[in-house]
C-alpha atoms as a PDB file:
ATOM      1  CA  UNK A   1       4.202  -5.077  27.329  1.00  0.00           C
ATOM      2  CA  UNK A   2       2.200  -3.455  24.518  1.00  0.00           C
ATOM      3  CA  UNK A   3       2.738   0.018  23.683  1.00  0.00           C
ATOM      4  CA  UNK A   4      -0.740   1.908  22.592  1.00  0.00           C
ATOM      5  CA  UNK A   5       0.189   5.252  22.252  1.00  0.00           C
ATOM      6  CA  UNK A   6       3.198   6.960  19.960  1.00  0.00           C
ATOM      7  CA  UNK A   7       3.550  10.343  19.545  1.00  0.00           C
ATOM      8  CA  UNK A   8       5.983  10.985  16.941  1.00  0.00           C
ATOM      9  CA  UNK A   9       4.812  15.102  15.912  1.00  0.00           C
ATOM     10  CA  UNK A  10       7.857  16.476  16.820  1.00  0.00           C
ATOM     11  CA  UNK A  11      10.307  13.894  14.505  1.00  0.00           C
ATOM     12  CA  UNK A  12      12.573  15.801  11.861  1.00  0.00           C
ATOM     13  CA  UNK A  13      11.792  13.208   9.136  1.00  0.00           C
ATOM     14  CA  UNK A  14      13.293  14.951   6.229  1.00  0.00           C
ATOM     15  CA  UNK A  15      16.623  13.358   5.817  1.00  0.00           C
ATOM     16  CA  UNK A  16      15.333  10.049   5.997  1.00  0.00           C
ATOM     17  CA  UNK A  17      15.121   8.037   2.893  1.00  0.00           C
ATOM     18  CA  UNK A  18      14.486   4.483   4.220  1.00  0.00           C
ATOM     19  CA  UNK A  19      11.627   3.757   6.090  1.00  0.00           C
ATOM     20  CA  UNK A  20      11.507   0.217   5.546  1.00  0.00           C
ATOM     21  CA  UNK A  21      10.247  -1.998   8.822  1.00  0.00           C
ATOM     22  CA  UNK A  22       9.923   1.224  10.729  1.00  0.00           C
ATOM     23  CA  UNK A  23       6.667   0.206  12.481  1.00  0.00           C
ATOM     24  CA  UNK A  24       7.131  -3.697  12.173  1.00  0.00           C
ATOM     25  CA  UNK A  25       4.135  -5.723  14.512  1.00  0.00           C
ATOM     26  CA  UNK A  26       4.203  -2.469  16.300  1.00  0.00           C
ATOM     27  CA  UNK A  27       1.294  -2.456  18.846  1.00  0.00           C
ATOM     28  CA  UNK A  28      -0.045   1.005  18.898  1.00  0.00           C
ATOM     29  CA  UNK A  29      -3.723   1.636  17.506  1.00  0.00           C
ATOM     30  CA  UNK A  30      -3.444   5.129  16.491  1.00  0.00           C
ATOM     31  CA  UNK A  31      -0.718   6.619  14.730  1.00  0.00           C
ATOM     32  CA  UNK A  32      -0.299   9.864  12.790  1.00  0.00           C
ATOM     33  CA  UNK A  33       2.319  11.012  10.614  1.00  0.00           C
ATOM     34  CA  UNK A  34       0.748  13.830   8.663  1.00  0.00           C
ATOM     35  CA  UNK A  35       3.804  15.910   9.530  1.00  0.00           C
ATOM     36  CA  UNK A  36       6.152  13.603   8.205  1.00  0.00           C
ATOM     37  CA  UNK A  37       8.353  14.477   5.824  1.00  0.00           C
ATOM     38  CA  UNK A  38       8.693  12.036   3.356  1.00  0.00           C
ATOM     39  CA  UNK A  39      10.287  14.000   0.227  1.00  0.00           C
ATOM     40  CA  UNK A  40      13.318  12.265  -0.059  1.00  0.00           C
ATOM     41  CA  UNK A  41      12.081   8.486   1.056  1.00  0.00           C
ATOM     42  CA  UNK A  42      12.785   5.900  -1.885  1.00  0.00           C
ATOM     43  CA  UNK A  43      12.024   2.445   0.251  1.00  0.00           C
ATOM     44  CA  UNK A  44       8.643   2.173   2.430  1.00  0.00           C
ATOM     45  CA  UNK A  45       9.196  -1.810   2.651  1.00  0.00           C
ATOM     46  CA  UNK A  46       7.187  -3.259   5.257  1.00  0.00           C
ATOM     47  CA  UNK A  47       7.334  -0.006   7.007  1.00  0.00           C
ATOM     48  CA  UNK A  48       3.860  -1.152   8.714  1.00  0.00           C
ATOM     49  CA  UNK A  49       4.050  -4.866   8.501  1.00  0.00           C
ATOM     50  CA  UNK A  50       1.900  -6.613  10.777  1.00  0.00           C
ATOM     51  CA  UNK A  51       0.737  -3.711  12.681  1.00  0.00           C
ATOM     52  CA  UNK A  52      -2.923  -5.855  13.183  1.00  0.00           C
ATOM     53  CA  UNK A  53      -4.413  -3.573  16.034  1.00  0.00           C
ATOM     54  CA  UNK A  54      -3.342  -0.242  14.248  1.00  0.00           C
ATOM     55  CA  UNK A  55      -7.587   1.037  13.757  1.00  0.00           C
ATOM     56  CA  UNK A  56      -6.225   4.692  12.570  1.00  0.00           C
ATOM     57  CA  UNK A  57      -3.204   5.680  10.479  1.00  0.00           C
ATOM     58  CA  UNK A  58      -2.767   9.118   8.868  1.00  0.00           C
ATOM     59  CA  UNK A  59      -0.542   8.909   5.695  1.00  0.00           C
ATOM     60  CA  UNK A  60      -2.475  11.420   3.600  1.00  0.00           C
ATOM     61  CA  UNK A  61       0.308  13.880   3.452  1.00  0.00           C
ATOM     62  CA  UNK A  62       3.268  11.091   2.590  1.00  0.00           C
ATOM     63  CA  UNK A  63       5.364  13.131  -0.082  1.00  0.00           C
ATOM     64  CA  UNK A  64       5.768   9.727  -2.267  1.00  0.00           C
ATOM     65  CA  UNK A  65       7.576  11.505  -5.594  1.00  0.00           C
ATOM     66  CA  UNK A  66      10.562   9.448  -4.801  1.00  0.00           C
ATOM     67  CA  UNK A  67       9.526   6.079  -3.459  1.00  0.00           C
ATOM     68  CA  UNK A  68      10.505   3.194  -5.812  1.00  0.00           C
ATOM     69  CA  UNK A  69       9.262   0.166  -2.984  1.00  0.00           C
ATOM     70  CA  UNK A  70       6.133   0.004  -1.321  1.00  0.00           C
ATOM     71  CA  UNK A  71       6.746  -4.225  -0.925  1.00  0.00           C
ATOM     72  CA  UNK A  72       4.696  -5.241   1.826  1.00  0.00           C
ATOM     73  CA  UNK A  73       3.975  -1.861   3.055  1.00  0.00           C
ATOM     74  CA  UNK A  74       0.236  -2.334   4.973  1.00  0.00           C
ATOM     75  CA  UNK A  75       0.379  -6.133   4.870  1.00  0.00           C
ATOM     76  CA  UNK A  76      -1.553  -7.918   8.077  1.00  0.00           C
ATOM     77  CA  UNK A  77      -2.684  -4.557   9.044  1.00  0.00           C
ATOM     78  CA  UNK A  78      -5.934  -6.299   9.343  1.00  0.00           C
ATOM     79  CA  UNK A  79      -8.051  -3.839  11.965  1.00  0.00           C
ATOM     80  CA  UNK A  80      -7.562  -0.460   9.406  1.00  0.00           C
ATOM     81  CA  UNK A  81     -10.982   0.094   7.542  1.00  0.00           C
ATOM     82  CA  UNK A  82      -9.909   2.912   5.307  1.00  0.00           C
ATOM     83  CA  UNK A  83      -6.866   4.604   4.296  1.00  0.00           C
ATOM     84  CA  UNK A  84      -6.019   8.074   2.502  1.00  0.00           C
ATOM     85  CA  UNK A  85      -3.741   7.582  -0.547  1.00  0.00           C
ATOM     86  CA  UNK A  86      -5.721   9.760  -2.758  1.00  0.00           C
ATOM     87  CA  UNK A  87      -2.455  12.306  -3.128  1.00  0.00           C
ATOM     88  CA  UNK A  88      -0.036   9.772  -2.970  1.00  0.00           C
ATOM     89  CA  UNK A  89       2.646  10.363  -5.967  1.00  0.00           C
ATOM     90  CA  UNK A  90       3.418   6.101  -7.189  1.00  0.00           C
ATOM     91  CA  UNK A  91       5.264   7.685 -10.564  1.00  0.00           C
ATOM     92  CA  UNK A  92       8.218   6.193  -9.580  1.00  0.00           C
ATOM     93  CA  UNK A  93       6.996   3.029  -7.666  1.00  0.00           C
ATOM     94  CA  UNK A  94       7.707  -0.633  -9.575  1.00  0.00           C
ATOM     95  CA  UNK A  95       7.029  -2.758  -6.066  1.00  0.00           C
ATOM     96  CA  UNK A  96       3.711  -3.201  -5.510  1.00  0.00           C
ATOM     97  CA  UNK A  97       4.186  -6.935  -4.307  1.00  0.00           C
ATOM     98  CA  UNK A  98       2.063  -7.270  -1.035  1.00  0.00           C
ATOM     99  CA  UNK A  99       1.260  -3.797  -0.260  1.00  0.00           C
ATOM    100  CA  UNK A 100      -2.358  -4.539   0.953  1.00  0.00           C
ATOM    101  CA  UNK A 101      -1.664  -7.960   1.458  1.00  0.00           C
ATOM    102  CA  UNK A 102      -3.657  -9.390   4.287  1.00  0.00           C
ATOM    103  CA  UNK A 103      -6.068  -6.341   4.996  1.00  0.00           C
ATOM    104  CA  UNK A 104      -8.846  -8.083   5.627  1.00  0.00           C
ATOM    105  CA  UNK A 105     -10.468  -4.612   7.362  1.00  0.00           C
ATOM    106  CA  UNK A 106     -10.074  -2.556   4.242  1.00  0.00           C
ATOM    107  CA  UNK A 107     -13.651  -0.941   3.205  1.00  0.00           C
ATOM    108  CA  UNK A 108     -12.559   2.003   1.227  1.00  0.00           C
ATOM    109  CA  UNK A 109      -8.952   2.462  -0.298  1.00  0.00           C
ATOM    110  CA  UNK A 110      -8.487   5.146  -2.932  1.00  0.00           C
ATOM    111  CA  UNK A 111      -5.944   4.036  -5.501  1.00  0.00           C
ATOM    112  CA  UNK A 112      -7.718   5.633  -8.967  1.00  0.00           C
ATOM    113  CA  UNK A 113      -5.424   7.876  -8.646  1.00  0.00           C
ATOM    114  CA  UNK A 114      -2.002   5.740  -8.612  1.00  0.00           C
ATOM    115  CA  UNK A 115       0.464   6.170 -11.482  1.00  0.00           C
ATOM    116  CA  UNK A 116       1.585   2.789 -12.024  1.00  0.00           C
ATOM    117  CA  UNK A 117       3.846   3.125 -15.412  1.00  0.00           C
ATOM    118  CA  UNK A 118       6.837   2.048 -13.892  1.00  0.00           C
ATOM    119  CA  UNK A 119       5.325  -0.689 -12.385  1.00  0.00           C
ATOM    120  CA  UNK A 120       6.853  -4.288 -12.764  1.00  0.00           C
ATOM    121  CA  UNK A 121       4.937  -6.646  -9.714  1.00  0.00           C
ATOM    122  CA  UNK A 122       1.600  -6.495  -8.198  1.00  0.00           C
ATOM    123  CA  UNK A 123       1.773  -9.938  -6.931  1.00  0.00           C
ATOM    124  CA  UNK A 124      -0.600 -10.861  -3.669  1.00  0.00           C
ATOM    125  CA  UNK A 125      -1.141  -6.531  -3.699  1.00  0.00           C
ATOM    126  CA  UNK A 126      -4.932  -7.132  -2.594  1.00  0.00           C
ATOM    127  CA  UNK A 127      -4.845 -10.700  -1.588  1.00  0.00           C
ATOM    128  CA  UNK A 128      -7.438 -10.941   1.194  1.00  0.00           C
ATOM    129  CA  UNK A 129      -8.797  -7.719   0.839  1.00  0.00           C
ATOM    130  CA  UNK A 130     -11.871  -9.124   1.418  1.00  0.00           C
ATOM    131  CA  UNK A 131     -14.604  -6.120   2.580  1.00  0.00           C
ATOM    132  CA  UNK A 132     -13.663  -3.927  -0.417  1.00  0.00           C
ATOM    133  CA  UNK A 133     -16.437  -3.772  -2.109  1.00  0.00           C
ATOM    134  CA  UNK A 134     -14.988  -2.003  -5.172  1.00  0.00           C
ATOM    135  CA  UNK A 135     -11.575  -1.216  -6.512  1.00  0.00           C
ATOM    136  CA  UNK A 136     -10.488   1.501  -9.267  1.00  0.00           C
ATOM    137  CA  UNK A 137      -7.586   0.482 -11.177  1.00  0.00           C
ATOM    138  CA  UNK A 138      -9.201   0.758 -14.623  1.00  0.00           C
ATOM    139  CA  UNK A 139      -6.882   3.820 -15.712  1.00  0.00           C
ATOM    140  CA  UNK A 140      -3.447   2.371 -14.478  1.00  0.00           C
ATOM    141  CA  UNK A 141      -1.016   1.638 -16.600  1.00  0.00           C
ATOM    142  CA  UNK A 142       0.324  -2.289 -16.608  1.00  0.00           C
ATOM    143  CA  UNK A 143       2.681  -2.163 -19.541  1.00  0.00           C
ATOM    144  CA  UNK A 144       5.703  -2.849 -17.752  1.00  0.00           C
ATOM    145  CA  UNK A 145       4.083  -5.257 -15.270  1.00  0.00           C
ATOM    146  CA  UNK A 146       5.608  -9.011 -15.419  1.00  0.00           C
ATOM    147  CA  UNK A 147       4.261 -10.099 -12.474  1.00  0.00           C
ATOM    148  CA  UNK A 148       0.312 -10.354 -11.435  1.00  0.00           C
ATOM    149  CA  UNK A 149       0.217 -13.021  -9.276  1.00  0.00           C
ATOM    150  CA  UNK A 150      -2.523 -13.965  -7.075  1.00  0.00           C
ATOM    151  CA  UNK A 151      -3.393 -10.225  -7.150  1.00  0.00           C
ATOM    152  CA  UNK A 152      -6.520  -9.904  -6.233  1.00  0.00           C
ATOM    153  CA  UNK A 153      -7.009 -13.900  -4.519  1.00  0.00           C
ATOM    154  CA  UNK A 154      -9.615 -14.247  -1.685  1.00  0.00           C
ATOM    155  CA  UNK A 155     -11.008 -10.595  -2.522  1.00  0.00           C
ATOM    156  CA  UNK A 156     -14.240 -12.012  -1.803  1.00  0.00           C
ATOM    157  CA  UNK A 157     -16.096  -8.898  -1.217  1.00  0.00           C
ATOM    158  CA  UNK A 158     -15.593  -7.462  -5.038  1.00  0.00           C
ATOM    159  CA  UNK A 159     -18.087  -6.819  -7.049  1.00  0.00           C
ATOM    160  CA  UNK A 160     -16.812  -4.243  -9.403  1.00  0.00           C
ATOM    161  CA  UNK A 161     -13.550  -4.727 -10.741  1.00  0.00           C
ATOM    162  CA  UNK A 162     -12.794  -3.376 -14.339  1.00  0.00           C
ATOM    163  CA  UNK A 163      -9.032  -3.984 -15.692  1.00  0.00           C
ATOM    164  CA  UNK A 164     -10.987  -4.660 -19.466  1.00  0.00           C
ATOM    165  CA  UNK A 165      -8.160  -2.011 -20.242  1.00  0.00           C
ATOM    166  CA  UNK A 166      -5.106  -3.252 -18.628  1.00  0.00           C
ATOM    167  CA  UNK A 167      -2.094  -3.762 -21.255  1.00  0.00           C
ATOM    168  CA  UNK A 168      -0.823  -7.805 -19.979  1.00  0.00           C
ATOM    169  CA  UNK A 169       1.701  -8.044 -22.812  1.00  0.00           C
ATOM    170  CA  UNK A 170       4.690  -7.975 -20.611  1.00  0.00           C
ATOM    171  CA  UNK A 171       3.096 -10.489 -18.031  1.00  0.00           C
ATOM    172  CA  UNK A 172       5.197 -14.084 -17.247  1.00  0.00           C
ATOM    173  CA  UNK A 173       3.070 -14.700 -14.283  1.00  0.00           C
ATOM    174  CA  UNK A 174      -0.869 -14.596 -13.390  1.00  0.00           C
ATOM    175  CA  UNK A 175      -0.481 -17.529 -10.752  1.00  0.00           C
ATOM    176  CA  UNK A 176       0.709 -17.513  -7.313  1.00  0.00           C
END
């Protein structure tokens, strides 16, 4: 049995501070959790791990101020073709390992706009991302980052990258 639909609207998420695994190989296509409240949520682990069918996810209103982990988060969701992280507050975010990992669908994703100076890994966070086209991370801070990793591997579909301004001094790996 698959379950394809998941209305969640009515949840009283504001408590919650873990979220990791939440939707793990989950087999719904549609999900939206713009009513979420997310204030308080440090961990977002693998919260959507292997959700390969999910076509449409609404996260654009994920309160992120407190989130330290996004590990994982998206990785294998391989049918999503955009996502809305444009608002998303990463200030306090030093996981990146993984979070796109796998999203082979992924035309358009937003991340300009990440603050990334508490960063430490970005290890495999694009690997197989390979329909973006283009990818703005020239204005985040690296500084703290030790691990890049097979970042961007089998990205095949970049052809504008620009990290000419990325700050690798604290970096003890580049390989996978």
């Amino acid at each position: 049995y698959h379950l394809f639909s998941l209305d969640l609207s009515g949840w009283d998420t504001s408590k919650a501070t873990d979220f990791s695994c939440m939707f793990y190989g989950c087999g719904v296509t549609s999900l939206d959790l713009s009513s979420w409240d997310t204030s308080k949520a440090t961990n977002f682990n693998s919260m959507f791990l292997n959700c390969s069918g999910l076509t449409s996810l609404d996260v654009s209103n994920f309160n992120t101020s407190k989130a330290t982990d996004f590990t994982d988060m998206f990785q294998n969701c391989r049918s999503l073709t955009a996502l809305d992280l444009s608002r998303w507050d990463t200030s306090s975010v030093t996981n990146f390992r993984g979070m796109f990992f796998g999203c082979s669908g992924l035309k358009t994703l937003d991340v300009s706009n990440f603050n990334t100076s508490k960063a430490t890994s970005f290890s495999y966070m694009f690997y197989g991302c390979n329909n973006l086209k283009t990818l703005d991370v020239s204005h985040w801070n690296t500084r703290s980052v030790t691990n890049f990793g097979a970042m961007f591997k089998e990205c095949t579909g970049l052809y504008s990258l620009n990290v000419s301004g990325w700050d690798t001094s604290s970096a003890t790996n580049f390989r996978e």
